[in-house]
C-alpha atoms as a PDB file:
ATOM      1  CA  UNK A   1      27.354   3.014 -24.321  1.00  0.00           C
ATOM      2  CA  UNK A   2      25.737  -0.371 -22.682  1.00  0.00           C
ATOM      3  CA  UNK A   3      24.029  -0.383 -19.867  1.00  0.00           C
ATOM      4  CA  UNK A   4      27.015  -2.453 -18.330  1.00  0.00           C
ATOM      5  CA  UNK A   5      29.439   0.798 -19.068  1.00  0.00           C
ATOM      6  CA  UNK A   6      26.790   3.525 -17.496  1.00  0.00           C
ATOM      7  CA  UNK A   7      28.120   4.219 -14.273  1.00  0.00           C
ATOM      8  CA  UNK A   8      24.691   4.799 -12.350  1.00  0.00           C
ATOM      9  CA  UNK A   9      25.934   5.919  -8.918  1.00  0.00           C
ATOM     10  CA  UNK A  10      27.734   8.752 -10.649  1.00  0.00           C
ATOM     11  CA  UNK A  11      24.436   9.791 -12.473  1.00  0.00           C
ATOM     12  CA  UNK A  12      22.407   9.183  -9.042  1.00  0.00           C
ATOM     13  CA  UNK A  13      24.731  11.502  -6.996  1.00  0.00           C
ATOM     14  CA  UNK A  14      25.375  14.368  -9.590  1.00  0.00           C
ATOM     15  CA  UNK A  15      24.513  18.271  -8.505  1.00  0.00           C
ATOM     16  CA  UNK A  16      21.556  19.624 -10.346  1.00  0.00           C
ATOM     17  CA  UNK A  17      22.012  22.885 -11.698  1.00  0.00           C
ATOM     18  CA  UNK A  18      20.837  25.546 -10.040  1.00  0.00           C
ATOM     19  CA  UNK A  19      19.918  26.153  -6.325  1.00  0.00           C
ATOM     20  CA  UNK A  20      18.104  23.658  -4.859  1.00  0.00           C
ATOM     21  CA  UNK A  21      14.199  24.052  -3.823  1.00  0.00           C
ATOM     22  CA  UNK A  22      13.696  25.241  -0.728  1.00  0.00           C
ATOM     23  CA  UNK A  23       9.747  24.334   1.043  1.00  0.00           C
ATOM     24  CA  UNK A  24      10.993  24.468   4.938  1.00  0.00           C
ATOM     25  CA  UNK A  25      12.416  27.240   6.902  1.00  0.00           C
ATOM     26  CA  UNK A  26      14.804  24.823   8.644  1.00  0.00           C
ATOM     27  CA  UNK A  27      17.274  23.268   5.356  1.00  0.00           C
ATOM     28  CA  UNK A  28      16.816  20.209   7.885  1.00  0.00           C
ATOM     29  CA  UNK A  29      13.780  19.733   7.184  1.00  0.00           C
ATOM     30  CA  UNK A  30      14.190  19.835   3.222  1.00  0.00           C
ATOM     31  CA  UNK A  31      17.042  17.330   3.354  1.00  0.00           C
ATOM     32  CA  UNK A  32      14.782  14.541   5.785  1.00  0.00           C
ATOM     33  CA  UNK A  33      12.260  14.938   3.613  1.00  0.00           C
ATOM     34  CA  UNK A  34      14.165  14.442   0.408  1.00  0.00           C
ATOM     35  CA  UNK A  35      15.495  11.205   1.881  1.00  0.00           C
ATOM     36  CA  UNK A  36      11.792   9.958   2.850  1.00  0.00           C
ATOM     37  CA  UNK A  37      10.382  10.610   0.157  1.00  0.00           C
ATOM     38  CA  UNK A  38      13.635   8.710  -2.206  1.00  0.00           C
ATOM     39  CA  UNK A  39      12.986   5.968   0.343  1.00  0.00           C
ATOM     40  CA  UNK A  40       9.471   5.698  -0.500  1.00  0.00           C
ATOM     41  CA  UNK A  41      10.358   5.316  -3.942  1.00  0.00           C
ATOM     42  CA  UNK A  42      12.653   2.450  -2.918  1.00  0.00           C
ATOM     43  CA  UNK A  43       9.953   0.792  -1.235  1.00  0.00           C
ATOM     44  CA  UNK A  44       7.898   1.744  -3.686  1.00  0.00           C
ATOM     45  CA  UNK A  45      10.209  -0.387  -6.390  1.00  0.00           C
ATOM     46  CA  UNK A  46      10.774  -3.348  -3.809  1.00  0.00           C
ATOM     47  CA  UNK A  47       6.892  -3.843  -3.562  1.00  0.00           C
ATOM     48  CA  UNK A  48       6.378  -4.034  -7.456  1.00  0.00           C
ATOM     49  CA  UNK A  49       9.545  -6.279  -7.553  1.00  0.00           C
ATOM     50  CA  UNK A  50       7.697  -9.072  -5.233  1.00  0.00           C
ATOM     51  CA  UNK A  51       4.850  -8.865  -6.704  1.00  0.00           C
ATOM     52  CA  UNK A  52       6.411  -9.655  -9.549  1.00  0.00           C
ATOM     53  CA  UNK A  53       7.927 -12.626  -7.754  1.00  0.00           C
ATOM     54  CA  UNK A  54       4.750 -13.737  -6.318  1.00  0.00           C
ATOM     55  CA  UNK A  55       2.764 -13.417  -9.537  1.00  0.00           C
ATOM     56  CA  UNK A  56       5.706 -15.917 -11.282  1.00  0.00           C
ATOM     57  CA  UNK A  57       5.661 -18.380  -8.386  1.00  0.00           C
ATOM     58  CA  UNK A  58       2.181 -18.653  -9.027  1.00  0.00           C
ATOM     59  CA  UNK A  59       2.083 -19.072 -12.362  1.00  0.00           C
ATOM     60  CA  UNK A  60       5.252 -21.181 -12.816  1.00  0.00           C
ATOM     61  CA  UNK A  61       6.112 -22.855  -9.717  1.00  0.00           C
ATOM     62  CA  UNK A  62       9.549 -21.879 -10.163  1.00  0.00           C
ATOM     63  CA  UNK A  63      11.726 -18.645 -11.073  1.00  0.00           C
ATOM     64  CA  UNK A  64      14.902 -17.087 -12.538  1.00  0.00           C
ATOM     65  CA  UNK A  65      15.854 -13.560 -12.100  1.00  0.00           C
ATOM     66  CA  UNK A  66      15.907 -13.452 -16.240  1.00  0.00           C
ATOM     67  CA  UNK A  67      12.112 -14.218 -15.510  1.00  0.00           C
ATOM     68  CA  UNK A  68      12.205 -11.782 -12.782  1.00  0.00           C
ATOM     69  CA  UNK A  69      13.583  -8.937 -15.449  1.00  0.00           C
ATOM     70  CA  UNK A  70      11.925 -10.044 -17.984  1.00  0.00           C
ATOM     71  CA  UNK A  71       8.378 -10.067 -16.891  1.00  0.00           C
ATOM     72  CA  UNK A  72       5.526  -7.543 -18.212  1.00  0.00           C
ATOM     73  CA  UNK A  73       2.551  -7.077 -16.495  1.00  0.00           C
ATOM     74  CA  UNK A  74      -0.785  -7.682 -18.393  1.00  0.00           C
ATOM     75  CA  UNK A  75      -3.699  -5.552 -18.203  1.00  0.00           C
ATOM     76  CA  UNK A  76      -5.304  -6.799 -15.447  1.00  0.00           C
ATOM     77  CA  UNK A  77      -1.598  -7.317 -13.351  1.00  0.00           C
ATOM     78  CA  UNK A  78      -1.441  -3.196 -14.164  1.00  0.00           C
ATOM     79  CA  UNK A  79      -4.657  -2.359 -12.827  1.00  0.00           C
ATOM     80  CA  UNK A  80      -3.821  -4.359  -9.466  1.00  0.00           C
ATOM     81  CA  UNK A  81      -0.508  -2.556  -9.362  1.00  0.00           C
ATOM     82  CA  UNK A  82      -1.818   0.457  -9.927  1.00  0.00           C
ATOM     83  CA  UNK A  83      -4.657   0.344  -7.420  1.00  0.00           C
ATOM     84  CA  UNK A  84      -1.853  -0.479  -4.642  1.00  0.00           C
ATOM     85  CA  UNK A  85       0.239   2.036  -5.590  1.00  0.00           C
ATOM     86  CA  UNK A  86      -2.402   4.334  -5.114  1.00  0.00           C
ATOM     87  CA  UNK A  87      -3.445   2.915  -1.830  1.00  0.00           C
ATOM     88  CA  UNK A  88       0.234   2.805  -0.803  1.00  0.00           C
ATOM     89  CA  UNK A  89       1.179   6.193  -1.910  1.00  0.00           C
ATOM     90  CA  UNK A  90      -2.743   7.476   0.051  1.00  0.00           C
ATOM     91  CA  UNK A  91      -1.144   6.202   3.229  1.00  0.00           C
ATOM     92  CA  UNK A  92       2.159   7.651   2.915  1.00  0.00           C
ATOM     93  CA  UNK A  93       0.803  10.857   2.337  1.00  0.00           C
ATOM     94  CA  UNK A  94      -2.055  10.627   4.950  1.00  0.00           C
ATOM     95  CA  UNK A  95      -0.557  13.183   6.965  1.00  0.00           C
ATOM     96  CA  UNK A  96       0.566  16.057   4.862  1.00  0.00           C
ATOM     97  CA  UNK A  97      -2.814  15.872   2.741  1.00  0.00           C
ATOM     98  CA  UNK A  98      -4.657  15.969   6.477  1.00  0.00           C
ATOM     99  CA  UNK A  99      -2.375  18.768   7.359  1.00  0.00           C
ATOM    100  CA  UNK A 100      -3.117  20.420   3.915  1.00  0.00           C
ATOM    101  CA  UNK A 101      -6.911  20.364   4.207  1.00  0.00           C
ATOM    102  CA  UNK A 102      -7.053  21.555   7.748  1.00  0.00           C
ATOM    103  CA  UNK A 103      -5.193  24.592   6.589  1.00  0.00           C
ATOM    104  CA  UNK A 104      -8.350  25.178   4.154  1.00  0.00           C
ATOM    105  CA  UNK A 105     -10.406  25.146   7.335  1.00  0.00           C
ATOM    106  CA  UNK A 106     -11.805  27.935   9.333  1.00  0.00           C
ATOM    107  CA  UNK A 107     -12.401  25.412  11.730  1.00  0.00           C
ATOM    108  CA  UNK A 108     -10.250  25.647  14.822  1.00  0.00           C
ATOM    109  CA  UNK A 109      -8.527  22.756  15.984  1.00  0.00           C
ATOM    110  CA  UNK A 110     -10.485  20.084  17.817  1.00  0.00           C
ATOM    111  CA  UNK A 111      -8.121  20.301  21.184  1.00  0.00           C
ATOM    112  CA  UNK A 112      -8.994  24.052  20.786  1.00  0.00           C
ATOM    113  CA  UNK A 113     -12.843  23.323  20.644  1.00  0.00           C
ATOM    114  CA  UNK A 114     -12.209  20.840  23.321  1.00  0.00           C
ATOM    115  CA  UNK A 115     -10.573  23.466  25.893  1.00  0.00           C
ATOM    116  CA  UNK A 116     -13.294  26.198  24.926  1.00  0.00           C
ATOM    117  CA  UNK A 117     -16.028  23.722  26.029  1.00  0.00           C
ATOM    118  CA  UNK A 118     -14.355  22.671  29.252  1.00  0.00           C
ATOM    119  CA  UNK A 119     -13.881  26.120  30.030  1.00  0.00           C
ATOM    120  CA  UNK A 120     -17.106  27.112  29.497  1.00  0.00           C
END
């Protein structure tokens, strides 16, 4: 089968087998997050795509989308691609890692503190 013949949106919207995770107590809550996080991965795709584009227009002035395809990043391309998707990934997941650690805390809550002291 070419890739021509695959019929992606069918493969993109098939049931996987089994129930479904489940992290939320609202089923809401599961289904917003599965769309945020799909279009992060969207964006995600769309960033490496221009950089791809800017990279080409750099070196070559000019562009097809053959070059477009066809381009491979080198090592040092990688490593810059790599370090933003870290950073952009870091930012993206800002909150729920800050949300995460303060869970680890005994610490209350700094408008907590803040009330005690006022009320003191």
């Amino acid at each position: 089968m070419t890739e021509r013949e695959i019929d992606w949106m069918a493969l993109a919207n098939r049931k996987p087998k089994g129930k479904r995770p489940s992290f939320f107590d609202e089923p809401e809550d599961d289904v917003f997050y599965s769309v945020l996080l799909a279009l992060v991965g969207e964006v995600s795709v769309m960033r490496h795509r221009l950089d791809t584009v800017e990279r080409l227009l750099e070196r070559k002035g000019t562009i097809t989308r053959a070059d477009i395809e066809a381009f491979v990043p080198d090592t040092v391309d990688a490593a810059e691609r790599s370090d933003m998707t870290r950073e952009y990934i870091l930012r993206i997941m800002r909150g729920p890692m800050q949300a995460v650690e303060a869970m680890a805390e005994n610490e209350p809550p700094v408008e907590q503190v803040c009330e005690e002291l006022l009320n003191s």
